[in-house]
N, C-alpha and C. Protein backbone atom coordinates (compact mmCIF):
# COMPACT_ATOMS: atom_id res chain seq x y z
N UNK A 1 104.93 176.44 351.33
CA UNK A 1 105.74 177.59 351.63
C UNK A 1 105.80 178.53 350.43
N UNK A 2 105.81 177.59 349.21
CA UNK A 2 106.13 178.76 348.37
C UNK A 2 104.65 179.63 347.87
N UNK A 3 103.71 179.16 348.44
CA UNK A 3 102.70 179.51 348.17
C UNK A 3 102.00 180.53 349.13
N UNK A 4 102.69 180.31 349.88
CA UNK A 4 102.29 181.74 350.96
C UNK A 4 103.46 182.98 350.13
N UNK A 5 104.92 182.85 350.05
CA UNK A 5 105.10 183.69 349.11
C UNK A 5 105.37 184.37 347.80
N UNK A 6 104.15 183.45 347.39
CA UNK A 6 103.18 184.17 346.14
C UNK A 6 102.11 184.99 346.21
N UNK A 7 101.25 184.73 348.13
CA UNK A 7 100.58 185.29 348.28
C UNK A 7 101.24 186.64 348.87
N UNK A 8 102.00 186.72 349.18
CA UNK A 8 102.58 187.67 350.23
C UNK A 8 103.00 189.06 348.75
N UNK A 9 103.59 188.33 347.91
CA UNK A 9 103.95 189.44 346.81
C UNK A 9 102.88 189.79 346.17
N UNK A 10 101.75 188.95 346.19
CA UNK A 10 100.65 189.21 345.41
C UNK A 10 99.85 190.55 346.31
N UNK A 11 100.17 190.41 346.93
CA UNK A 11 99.34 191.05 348.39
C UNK A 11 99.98 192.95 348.29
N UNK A 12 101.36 192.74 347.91
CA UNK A 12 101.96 193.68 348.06
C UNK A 12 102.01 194.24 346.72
N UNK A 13 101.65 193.86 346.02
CA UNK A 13 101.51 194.29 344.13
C UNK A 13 100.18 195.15 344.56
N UNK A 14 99.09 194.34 345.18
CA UNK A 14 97.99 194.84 344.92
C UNK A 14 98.16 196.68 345.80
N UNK A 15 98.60 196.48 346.98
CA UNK A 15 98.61 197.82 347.82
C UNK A 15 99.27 198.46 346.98
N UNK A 16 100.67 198.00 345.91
CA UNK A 16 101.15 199.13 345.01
C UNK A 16 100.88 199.78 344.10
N UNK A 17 99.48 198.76 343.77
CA UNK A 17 98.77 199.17 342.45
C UNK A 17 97.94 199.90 342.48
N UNK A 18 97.38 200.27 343.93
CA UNK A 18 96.44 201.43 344.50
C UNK A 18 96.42 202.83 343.69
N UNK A 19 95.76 202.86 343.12
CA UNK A 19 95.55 204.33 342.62
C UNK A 19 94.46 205.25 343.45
N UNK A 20 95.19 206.85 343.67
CA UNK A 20 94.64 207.77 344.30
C UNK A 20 94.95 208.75 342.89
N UNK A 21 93.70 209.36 342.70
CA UNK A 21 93.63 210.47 342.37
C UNK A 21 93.56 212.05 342.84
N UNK A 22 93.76 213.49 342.69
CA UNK A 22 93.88 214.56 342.92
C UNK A 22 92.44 215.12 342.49
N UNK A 23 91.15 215.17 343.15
CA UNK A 23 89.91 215.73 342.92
C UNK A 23 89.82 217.14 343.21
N UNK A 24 89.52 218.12 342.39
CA UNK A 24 89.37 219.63 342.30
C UNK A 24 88.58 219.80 343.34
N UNK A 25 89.08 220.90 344.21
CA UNK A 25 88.12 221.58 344.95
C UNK A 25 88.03 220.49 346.16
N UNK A 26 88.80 219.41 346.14
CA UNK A 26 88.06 218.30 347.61
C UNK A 26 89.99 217.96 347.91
N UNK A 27 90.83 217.09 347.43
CA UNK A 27 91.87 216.40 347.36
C UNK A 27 92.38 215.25 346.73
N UNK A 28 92.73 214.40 347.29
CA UNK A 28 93.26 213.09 347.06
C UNK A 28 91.94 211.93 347.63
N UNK A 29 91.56 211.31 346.40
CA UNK A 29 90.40 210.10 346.96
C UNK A 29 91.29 208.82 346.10
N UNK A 30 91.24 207.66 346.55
CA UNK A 30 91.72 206.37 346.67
C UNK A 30 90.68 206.09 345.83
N UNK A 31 91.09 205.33 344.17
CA UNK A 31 89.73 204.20 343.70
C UNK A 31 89.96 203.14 343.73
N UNK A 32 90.67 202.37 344.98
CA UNK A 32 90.30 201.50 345.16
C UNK A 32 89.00 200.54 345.24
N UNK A 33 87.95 201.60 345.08
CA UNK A 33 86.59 200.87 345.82
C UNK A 33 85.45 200.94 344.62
N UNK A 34 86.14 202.11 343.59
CA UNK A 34 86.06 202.24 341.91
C UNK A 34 85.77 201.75 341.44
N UNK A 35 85.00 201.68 340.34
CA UNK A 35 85.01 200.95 338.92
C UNK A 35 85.35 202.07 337.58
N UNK A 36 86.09 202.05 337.28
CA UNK A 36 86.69 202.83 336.11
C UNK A 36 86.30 202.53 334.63
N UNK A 37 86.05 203.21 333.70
CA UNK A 37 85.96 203.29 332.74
C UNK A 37 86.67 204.41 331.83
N UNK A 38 87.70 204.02 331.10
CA UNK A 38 87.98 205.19 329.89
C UNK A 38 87.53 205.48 329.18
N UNK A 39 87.28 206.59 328.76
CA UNK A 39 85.85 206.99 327.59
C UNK A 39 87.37 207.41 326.07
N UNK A 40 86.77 206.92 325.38
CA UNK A 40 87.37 206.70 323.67
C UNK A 40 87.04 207.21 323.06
N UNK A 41 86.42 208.65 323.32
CA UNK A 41 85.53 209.45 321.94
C UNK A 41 86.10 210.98 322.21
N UNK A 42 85.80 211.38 320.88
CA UNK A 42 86.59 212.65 320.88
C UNK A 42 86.06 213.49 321.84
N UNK A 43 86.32 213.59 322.94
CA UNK A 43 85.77 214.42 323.88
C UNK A 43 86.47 214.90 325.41
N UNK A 44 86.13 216.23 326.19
CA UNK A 44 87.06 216.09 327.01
C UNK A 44 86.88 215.10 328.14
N UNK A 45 85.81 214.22 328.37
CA UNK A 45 85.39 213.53 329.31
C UNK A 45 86.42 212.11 328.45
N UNK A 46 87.60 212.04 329.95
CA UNK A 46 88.41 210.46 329.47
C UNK A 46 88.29 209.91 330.16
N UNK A 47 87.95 209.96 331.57
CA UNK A 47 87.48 208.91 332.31
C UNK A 47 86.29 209.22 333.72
N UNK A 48 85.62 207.37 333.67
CA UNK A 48 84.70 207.63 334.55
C UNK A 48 84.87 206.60 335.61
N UNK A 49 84.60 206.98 336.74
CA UNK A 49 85.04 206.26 337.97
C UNK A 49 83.87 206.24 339.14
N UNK A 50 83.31 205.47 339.21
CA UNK A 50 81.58 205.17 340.02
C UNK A 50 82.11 204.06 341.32
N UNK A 51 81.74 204.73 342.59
CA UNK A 51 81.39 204.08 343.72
C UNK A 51 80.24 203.76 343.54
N UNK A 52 79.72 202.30 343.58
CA UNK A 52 78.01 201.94 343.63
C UNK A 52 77.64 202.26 345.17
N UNK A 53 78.38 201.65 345.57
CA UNK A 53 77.94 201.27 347.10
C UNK A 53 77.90 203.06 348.17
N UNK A 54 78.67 203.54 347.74
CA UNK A 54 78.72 205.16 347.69
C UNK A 54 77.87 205.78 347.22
N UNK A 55 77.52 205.61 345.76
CA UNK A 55 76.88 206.55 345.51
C UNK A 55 77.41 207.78 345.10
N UNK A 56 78.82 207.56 344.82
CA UNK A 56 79.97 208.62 344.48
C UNK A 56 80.69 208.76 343.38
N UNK A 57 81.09 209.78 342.56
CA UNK A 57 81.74 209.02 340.73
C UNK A 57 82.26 210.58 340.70
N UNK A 58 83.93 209.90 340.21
CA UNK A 58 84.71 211.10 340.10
C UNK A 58 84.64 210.86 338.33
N UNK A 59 84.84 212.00 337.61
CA UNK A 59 85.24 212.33 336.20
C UNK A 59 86.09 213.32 335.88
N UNK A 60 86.72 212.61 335.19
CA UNK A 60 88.13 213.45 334.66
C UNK A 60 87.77 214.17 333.36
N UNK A 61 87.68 215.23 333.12
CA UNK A 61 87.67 216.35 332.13
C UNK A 61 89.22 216.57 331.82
N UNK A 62 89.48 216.61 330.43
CA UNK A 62 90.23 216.85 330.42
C UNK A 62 91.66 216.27 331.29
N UNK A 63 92.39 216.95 331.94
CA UNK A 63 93.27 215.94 332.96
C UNK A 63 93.03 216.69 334.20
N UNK A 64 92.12 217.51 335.09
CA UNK A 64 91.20 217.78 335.69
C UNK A 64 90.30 216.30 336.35
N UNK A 65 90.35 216.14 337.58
CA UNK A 65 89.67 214.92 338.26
C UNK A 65 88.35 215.92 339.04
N UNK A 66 86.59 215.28 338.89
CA UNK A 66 85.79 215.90 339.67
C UNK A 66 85.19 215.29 340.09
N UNK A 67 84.11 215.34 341.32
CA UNK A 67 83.52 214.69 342.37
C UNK A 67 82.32 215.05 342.26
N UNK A 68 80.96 214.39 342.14
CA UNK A 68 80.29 214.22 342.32
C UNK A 68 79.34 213.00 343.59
N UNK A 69 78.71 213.79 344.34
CA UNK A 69 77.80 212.82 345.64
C UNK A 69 76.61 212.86 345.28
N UNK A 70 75.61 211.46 345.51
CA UNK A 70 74.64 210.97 345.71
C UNK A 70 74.32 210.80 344.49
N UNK A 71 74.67 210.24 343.72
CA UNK A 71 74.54 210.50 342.12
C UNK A 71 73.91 208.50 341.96
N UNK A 72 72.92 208.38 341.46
CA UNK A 72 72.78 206.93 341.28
C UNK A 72 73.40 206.38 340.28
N UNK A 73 73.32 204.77 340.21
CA UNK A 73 73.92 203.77 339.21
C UNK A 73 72.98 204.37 337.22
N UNK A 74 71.58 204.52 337.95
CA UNK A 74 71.72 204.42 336.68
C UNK A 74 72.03 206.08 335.66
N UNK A 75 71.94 206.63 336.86
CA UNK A 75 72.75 207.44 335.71
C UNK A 75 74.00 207.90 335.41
N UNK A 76 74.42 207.37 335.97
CA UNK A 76 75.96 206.84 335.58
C UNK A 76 75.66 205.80 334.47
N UNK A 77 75.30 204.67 334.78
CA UNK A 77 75.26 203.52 333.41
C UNK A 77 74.81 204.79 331.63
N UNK A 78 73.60 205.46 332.49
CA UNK A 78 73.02 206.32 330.88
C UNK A 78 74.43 207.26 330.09
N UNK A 79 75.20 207.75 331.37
CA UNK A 79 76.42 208.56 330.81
C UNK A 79 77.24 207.82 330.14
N UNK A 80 77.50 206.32 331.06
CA UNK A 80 78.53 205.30 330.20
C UNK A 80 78.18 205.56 328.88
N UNK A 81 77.02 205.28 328.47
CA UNK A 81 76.02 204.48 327.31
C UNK A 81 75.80 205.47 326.44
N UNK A 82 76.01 206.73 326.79
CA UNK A 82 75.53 207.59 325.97
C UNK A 82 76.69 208.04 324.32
N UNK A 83 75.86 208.35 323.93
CA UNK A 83 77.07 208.62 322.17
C UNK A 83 77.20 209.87 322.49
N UNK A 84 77.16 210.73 323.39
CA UNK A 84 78.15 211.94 323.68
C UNK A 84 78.16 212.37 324.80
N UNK A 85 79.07 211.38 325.80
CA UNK A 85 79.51 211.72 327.29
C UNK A 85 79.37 213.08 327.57
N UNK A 86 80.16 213.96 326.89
CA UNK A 86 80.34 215.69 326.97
C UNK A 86 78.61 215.78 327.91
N UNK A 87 78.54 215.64 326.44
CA UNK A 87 76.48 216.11 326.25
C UNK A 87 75.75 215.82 326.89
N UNK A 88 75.79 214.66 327.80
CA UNK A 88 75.02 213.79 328.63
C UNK A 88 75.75 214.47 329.72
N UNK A 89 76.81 214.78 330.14
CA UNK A 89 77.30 215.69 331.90
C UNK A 89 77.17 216.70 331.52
N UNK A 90 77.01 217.42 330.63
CA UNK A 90 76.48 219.14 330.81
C UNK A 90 74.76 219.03 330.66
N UNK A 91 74.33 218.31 330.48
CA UNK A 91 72.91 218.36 330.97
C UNK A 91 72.29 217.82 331.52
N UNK A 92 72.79 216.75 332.09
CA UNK A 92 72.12 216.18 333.20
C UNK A 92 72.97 215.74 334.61
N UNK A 93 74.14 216.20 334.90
CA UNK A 93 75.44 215.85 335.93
C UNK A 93 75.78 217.01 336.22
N UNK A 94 76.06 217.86 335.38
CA UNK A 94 77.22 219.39 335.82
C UNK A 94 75.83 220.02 336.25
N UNK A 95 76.21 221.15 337.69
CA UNK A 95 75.72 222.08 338.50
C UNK A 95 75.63 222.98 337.15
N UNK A 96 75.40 224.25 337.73
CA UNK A 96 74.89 225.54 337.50
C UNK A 96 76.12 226.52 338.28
N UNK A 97 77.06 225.67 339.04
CA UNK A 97 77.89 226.75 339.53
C UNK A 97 77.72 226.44 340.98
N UNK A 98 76.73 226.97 341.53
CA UNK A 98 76.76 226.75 342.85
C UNK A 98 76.34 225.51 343.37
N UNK A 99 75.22 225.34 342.45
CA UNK A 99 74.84 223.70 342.96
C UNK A 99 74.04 222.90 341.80
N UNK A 100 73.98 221.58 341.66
CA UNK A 100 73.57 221.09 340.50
C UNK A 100 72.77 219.57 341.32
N UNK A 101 72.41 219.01 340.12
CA UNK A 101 71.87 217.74 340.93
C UNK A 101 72.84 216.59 341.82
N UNK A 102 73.84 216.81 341.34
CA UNK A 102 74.89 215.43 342.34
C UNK A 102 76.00 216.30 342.64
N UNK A 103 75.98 217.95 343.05
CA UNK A 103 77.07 218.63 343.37
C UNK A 103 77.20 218.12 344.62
N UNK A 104 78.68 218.19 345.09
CA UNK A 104 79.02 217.78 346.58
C UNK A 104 78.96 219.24 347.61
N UNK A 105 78.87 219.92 347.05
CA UNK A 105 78.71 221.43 348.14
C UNK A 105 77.30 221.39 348.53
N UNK A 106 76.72 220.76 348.09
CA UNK A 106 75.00 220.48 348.71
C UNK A 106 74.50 219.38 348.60
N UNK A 107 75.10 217.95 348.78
CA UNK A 107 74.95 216.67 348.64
C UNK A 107 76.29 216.17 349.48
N UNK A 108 75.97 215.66 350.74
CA UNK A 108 77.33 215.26 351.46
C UNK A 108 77.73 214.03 350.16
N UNK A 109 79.36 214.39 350.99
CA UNK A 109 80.69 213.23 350.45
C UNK A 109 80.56 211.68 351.59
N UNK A 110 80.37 211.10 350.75
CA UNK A 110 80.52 209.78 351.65
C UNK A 110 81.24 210.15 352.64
N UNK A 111 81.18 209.42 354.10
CA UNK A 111 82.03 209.59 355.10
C UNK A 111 83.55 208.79 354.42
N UNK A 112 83.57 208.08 353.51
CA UNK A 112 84.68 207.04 353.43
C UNK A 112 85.68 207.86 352.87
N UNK A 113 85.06 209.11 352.19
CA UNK A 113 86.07 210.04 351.21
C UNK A 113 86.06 211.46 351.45
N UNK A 114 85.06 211.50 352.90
CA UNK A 114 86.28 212.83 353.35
C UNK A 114 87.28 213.00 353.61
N UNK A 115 87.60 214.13 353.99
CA UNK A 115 88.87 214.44 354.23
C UNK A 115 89.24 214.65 355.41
């Protein structure tokens, strides 16, 4: 008995611990399904957040959340890895404005994170 409610609070910690973020230009996406990373270097890029199975990775500039679709693992892993996050998404991640290589205005949004 008491072990079902350990599971039962455990159960309910986890749904509270759900984090949704506020993505520019799209809304509110759930990373639940996330893998997060905080970036530690003097820069405005503080965090990175990659759907594998998606194919989807929001980044926070600054305190600014952004969305990028169809974007693969490994270049996400090269941005992790890189000695200047900044430097590595303004030349090989950030559009041109209207559209870039993993922009979502010309690369659908997973069905899981529309809106």
């Amino acid at each position: 008995m008491r072990f079902l409610a350990l599971a039962a609070i455990a159960a309910l910690y986890q749904v509270a611990a759900a984090e949704t973020v506020q993505v520019k230009y799209h809304g509110a996406v759930s990373l639940d399904s996330f893998a997060c990373s905080d970036v530690r270097e003097n820069s405005d890029v503080s965090r990175i957040c990659y759907d594998k199975a998606e194919r989807y990775m929001v980044i926070q500039l600054k305190a600014t959340n952004y969305h990028y679709c169809e974007i693969d693992a490994a270049t996400v892993q090269a941005l992790l890895s890189s000695s200047s996050k900044r430097q590595f998404f303004q030349s090989r991640i950030r559009g041109s404005g209207s559209d870039g290589p993993f922009d979502c205005r010309t690369h659908p949004i997973p069905k899981k994170y529309r809106q």
